[in-house]
PDB file of N, CA and C in Angstrom:
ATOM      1  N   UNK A   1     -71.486 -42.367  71.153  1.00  0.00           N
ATOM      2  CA  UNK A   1     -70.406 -43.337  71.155  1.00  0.00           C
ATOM      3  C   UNK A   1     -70.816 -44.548  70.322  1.00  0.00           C
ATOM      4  N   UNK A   2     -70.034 -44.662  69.355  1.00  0.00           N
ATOM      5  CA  UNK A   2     -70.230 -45.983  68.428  1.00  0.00           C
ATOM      6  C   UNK A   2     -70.781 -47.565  69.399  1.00  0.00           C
ATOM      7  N   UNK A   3     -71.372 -48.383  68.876  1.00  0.00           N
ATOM      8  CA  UNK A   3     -71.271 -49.540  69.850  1.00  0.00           C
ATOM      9  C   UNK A   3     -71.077 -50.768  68.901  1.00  0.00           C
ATOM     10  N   UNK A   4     -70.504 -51.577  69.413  1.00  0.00           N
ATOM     11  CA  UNK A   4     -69.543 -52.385  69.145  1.00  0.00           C
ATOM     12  C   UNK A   4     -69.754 -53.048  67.726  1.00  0.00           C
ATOM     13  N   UNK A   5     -71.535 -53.403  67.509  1.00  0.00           N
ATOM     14  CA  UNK A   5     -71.298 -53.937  65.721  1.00  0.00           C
ATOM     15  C   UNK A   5     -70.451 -52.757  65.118  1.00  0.00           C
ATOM     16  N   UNK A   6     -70.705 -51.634  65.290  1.00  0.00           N
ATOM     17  CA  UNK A   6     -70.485 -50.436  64.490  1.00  0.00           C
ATOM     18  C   UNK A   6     -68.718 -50.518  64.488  1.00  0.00           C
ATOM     19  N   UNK A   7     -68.241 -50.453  65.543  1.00  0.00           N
ATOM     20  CA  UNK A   7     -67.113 -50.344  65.553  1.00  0.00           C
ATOM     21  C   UNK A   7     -66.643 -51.996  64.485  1.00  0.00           C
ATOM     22  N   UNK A   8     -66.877 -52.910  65.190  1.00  0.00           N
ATOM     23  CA  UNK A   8     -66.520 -53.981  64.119  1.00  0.00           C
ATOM     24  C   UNK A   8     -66.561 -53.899  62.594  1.00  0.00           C
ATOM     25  N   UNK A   9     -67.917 -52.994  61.840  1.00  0.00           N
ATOM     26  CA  UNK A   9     -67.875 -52.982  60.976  1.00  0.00           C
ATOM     27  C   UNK A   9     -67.036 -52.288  60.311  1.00  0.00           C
ATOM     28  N   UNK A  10     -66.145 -50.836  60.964  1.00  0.00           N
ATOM     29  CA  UNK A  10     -65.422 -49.775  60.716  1.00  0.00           C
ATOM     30  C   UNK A  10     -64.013 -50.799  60.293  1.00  0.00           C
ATOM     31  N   UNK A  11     -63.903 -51.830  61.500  1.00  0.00           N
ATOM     32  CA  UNK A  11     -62.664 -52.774  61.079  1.00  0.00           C
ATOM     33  C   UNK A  11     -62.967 -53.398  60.142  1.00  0.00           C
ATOM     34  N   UNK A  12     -64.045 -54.071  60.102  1.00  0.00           N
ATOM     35  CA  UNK A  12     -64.094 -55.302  58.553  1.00  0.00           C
ATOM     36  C   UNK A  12     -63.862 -54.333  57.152  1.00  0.00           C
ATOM     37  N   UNK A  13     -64.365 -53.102  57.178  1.00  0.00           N
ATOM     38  CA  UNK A  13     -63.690 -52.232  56.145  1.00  0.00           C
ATOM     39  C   UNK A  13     -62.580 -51.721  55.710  1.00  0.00           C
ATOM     40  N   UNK A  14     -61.724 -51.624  56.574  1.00  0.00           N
ATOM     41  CA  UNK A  14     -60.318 -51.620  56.461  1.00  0.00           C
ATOM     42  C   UNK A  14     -59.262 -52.747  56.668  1.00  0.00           C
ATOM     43  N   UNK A  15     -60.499 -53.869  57.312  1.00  0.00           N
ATOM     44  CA  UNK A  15     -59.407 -55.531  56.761  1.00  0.00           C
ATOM     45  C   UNK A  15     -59.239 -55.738  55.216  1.00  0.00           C
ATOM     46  N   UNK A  16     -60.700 -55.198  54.629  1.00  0.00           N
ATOM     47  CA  UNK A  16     -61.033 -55.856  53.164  1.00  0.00           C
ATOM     48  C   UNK A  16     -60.057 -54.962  52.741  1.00  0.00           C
ATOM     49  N   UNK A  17     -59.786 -53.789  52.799  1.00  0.00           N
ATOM     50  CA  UNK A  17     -59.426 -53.100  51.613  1.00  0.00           C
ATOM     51  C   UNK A  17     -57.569 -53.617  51.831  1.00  0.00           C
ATOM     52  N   UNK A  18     -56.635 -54.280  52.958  1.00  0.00           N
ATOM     53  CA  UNK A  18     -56.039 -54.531  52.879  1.00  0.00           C
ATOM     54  C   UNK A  18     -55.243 -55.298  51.686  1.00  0.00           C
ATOM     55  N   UNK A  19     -56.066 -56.410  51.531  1.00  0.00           N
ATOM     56  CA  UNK A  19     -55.467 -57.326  50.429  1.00  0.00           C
ATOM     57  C   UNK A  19     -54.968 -56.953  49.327  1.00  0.00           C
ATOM     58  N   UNK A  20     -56.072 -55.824  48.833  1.00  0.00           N
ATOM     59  CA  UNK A  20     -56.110 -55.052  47.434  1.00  0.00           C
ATOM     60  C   UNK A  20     -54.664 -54.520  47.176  1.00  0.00           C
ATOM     61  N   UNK A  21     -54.361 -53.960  48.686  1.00  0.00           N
ATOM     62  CA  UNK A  21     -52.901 -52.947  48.542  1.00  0.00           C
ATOM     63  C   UNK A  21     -51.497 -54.171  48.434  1.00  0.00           C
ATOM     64  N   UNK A  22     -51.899 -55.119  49.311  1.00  0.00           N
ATOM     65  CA  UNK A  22     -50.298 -56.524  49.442  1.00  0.00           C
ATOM     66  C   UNK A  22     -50.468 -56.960  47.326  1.00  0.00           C
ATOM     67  N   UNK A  23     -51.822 -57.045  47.193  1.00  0.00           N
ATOM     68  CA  UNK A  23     -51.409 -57.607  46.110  1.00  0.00           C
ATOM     69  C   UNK A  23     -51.023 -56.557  44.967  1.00  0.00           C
ATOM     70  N   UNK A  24     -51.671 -55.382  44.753  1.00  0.00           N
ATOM     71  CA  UNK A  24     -50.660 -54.613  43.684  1.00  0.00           C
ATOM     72  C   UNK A  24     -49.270 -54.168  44.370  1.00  0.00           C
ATOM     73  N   UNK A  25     -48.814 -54.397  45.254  1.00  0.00           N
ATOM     74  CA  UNK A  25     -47.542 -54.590  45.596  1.00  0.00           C
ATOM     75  C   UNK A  25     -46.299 -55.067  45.328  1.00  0.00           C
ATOM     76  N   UNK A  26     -47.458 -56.669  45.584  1.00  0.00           N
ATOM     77  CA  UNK A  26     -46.629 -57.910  44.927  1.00  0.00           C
ATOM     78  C   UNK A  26     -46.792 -58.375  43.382  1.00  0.00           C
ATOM     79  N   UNK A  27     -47.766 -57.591  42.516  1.00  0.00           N
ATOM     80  CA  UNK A  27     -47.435 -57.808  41.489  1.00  0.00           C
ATOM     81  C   UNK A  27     -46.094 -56.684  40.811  1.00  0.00           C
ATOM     82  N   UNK A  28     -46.537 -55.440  41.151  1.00  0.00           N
ATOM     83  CA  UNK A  28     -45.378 -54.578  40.810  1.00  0.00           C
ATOM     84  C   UNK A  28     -43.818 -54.851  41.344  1.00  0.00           C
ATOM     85  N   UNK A  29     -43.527 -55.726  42.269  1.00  0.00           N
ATOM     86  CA  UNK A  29     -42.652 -56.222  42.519  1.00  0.00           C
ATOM     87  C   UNK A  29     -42.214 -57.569  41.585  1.00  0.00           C
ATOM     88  N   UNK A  30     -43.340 -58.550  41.166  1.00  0.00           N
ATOM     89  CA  UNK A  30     -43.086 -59.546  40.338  1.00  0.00           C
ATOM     90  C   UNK A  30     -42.777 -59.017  38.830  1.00  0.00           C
ATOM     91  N   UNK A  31     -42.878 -57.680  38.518  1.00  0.00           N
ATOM     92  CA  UNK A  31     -42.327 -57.125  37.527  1.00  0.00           C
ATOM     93  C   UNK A  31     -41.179 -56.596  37.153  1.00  0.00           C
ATOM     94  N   UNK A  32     -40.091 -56.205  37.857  1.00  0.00           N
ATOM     95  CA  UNK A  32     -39.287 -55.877  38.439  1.00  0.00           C
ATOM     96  C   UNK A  32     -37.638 -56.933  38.469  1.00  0.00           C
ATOM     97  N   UNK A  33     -39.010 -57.986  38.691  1.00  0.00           N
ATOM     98  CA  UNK A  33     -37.974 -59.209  39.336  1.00  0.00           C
ATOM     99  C   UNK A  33     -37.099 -60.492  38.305  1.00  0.00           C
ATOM    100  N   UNK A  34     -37.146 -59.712  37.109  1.00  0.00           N
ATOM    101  CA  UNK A  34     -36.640 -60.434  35.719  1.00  0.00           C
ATOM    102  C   UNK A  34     -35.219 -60.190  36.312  1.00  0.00           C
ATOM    103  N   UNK A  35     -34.386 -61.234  35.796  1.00  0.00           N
ATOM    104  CA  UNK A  35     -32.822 -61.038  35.897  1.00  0.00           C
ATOM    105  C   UNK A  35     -32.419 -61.400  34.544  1.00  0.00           C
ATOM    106  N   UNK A  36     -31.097 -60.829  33.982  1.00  0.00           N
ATOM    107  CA  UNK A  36     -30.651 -60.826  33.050  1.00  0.00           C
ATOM    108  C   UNK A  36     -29.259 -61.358  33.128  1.00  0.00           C
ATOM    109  N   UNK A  37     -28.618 -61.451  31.420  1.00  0.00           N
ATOM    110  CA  UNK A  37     -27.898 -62.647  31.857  1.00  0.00           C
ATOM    111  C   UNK A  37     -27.006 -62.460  30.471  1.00  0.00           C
ATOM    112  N   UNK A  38     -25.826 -61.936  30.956  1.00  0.00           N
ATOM    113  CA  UNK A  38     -25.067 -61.604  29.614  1.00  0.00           C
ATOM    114  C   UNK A  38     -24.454 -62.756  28.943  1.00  0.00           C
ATOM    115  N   UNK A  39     -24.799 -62.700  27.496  1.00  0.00           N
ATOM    116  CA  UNK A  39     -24.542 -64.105  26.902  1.00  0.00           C
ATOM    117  C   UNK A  39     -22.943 -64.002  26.419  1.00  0.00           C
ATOM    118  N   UNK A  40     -22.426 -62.640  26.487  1.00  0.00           N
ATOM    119  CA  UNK A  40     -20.811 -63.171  26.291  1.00  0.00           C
ATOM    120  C   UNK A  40     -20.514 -63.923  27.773  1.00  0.00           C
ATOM    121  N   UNK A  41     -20.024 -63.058  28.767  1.00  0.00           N
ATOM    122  CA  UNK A  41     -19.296 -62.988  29.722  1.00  0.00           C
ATOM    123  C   UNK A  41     -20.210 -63.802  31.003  1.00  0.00           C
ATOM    124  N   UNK A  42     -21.844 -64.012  31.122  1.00  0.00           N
ATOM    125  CA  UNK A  42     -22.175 -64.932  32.262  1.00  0.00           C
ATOM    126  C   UNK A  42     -22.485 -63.697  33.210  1.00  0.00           C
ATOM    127  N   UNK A  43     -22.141 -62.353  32.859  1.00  0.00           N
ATOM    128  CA  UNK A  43     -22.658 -61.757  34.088  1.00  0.00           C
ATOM    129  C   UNK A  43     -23.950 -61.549  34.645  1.00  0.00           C
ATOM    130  N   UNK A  44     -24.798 -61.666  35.375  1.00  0.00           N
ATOM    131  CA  UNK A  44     -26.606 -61.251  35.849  1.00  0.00           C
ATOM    132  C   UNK A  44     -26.375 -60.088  36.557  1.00  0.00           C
ATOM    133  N   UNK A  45     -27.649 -59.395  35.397  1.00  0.00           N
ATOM    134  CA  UNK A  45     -28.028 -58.439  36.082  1.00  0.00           C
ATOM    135  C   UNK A  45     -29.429 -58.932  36.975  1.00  0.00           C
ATOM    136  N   UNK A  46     -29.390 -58.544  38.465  1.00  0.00           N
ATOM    137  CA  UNK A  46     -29.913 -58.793  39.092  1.00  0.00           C
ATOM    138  C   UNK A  46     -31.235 -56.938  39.481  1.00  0.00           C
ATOM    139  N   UNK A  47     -32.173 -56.882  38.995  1.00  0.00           N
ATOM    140  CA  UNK A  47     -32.581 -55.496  39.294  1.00  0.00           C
ATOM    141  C   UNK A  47     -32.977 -55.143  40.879  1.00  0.00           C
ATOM    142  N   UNK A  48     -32.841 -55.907  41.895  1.00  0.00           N
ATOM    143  CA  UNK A  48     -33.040 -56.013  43.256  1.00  0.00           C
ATOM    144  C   UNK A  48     -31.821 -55.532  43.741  1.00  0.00           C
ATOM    145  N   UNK A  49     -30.112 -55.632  43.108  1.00  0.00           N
ATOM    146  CA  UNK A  49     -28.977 -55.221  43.222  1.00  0.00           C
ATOM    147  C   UNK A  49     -29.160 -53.706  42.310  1.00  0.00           C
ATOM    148  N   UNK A  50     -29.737 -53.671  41.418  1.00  0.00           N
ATOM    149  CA  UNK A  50     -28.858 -53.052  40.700  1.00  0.00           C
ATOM    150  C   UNK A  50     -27.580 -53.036  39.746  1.00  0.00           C
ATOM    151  N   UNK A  51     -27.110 -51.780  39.571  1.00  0.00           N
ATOM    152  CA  UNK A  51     -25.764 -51.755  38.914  1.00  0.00           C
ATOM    153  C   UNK A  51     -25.074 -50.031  39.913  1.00  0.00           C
ATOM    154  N   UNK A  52     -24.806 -50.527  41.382  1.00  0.00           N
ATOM    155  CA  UNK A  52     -24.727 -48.993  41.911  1.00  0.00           C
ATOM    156  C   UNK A  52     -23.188 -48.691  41.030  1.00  0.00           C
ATOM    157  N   UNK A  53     -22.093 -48.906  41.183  1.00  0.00           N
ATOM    158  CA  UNK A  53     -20.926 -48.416  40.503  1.00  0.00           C
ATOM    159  C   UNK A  53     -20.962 -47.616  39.123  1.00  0.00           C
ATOM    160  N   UNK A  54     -22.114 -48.045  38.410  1.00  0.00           N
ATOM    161  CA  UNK A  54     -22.697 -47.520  37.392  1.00  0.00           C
ATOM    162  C   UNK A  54     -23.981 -46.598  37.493  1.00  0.00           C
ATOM    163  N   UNK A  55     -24.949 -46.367  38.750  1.00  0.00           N
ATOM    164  CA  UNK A  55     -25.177 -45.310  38.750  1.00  0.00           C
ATOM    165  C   UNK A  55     -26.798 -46.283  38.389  1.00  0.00           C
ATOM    166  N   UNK A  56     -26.627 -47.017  38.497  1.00  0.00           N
ATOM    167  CA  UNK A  56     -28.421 -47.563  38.470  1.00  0.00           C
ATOM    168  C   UNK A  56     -28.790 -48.492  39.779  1.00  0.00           C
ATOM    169  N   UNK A  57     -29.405 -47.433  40.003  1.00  0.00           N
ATOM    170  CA  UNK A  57     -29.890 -48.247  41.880  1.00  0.00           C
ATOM    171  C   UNK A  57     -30.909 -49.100  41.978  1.00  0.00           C
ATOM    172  N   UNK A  58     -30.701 -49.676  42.619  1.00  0.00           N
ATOM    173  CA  UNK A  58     -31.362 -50.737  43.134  1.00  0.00           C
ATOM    174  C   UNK A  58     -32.681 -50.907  42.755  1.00  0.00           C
ATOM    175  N   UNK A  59     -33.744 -51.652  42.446  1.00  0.00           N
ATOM    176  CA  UNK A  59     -35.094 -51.509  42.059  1.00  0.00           C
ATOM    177  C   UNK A  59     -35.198 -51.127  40.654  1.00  0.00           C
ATOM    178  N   UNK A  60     -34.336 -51.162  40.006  1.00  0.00           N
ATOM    179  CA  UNK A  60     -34.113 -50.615  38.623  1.00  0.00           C
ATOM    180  C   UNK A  60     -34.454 -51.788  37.333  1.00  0.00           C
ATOM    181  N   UNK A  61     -35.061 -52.234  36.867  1.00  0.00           N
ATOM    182  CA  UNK A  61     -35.711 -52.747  36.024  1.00  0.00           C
ATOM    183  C   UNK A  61     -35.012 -52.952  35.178  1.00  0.00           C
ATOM    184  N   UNK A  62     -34.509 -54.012  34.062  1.00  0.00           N
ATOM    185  CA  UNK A  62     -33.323 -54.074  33.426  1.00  0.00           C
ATOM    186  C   UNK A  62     -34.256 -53.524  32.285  1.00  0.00           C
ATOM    187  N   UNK A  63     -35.578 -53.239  31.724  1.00  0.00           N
ATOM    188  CA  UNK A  63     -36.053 -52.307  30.765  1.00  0.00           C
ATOM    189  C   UNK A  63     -35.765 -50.836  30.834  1.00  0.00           C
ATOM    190  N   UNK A  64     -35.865 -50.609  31.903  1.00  0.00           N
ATOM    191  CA  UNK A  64     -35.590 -49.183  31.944  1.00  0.00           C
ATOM    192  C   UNK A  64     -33.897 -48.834  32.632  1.00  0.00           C
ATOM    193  N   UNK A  65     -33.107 -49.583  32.378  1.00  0.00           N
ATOM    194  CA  UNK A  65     -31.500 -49.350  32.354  1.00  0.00           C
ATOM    195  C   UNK A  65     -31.765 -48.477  31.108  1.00  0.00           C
ATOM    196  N   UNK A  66     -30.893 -47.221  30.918  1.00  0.00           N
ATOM    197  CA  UNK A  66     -30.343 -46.512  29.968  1.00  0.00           C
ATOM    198  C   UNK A  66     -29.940 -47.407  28.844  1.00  0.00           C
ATOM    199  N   UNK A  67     -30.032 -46.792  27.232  1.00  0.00           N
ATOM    200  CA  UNK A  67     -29.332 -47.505  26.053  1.00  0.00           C
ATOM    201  C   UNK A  67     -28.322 -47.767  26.313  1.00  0.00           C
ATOM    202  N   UNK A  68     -27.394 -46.891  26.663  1.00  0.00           N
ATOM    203  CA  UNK A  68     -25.911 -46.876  26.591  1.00  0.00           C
ATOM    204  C   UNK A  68     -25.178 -47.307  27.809  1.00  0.00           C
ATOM    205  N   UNK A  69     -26.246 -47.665  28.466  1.00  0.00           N
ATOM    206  CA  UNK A  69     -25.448 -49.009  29.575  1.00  0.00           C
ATOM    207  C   UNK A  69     -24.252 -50.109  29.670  1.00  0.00           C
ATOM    208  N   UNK A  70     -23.804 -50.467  29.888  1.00  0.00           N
ATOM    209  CA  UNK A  70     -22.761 -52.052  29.495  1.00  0.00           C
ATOM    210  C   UNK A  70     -22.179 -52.708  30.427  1.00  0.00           C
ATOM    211  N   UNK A  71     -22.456 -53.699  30.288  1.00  0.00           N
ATOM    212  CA  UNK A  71     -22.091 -54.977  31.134  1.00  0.00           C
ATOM    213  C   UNK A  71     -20.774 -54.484  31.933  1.00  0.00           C
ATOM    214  N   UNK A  72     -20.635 -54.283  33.255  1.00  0.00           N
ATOM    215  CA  UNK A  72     -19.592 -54.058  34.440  1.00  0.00           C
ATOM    216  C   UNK A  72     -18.464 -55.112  34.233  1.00  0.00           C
ATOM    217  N   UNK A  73     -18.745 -56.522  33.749  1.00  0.00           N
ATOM    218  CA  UNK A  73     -17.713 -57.340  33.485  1.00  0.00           C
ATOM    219  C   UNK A  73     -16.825 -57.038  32.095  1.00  0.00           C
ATOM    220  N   UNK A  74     -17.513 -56.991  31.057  1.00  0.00           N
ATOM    221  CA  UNK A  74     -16.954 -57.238  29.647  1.00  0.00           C
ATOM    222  C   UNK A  74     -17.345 -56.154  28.631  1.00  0.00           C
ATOM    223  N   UNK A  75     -18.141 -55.131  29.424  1.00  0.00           N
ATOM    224  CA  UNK A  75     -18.321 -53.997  28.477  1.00  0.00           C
ATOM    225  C   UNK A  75     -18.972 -53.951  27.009  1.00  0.00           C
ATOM    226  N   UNK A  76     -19.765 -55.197  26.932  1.00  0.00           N
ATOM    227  CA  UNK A  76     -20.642 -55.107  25.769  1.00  0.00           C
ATOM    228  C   UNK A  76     -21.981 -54.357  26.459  1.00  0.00           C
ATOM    229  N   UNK A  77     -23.174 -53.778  24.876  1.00  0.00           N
ATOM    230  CA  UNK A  77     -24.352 -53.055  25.414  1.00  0.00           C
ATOM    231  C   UNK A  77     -25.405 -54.072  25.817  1.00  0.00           C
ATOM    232  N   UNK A  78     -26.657 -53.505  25.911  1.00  0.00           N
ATOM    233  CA  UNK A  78     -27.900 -54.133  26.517  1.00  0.00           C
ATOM    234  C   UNK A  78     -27.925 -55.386  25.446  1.00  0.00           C
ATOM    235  N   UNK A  79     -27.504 -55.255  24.357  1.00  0.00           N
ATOM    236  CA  UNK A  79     -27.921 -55.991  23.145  1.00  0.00           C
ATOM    237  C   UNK A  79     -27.723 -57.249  23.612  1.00  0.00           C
ATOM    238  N   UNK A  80     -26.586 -57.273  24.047  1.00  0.00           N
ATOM    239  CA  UNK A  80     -25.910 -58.887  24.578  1.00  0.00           C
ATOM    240  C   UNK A  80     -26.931 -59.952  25.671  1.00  0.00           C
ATOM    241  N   UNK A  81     -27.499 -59.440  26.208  1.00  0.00           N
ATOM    242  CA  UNK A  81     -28.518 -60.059  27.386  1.00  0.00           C
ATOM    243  C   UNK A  81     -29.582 -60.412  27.062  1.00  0.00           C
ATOM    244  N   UNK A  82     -29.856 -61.606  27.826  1.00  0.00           N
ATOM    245  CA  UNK A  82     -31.254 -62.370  27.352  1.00  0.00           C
ATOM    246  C   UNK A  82     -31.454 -62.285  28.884  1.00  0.00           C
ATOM    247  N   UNK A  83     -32.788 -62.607  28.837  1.00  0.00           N
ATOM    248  CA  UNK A  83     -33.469 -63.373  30.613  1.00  0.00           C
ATOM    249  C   UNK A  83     -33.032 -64.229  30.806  1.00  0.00           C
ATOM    250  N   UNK A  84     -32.810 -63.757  31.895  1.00  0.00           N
ATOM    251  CA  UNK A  84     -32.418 -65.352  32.904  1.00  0.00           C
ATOM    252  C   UNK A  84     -33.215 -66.218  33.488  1.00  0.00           C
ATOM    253  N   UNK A  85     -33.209 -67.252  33.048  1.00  0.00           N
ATOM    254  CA  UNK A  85     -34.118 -68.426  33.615  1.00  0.00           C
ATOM    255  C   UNK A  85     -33.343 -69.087  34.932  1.00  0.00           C
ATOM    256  N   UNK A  86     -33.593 -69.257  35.715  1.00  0.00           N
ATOM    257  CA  UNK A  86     -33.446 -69.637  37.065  1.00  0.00           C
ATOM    258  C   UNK A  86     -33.570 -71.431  37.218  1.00  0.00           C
ATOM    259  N   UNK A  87     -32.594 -72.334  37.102  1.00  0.00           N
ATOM    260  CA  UNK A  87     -32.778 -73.775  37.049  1.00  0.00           C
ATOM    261  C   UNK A  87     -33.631 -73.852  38.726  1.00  0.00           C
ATOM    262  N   UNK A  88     -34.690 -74.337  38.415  1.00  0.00           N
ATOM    263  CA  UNK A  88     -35.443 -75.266  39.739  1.00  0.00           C
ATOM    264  C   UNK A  88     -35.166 -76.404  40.165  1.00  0.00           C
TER     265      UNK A  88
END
């Protein structure tokens, strides 16, 4: 039967390796998290929404939207969109 440093140490090994996993998490999530921002019409694409009516779900990355995508409001392509900067 293990005794108790032993067991403690079994935990301090699987506290450490915790962090490792929250943070490539949260960086692959901070990648993700660009919003876009159609310069005719004002619409944002938000990639946390998506575009479901159009068939791009949720978590969807406005890089990897299809070419032939287009704005749900005004029907221009990807071309039209810049990033959206977020006023603080």
């Amino acid at each position: 039967m293990p005794n108790e440093a032993e067991n403690f140490s079994a935990r301090a090994a699987n506290i450490r390796k915790v962090p490792v996993v929250i943070k490539e998490r949260t960086l692959k999530k901070e990648r993700i998290m660009d919003k876009y921002i159609c310069t005719v019409c004002g619409y944002i694409y938000n990639p946390e929404v998506g575009d479901p009516e159009s068939g791009i779900e949720a978590g969807t990355p406005f890089e990897e939207i299809p070419d032939d995508w287009v704005c749900p409001l005004c029907g221009v392509g990807k071309d039209e969109f810049e990033k959206y900067e977020e006023a603080s």
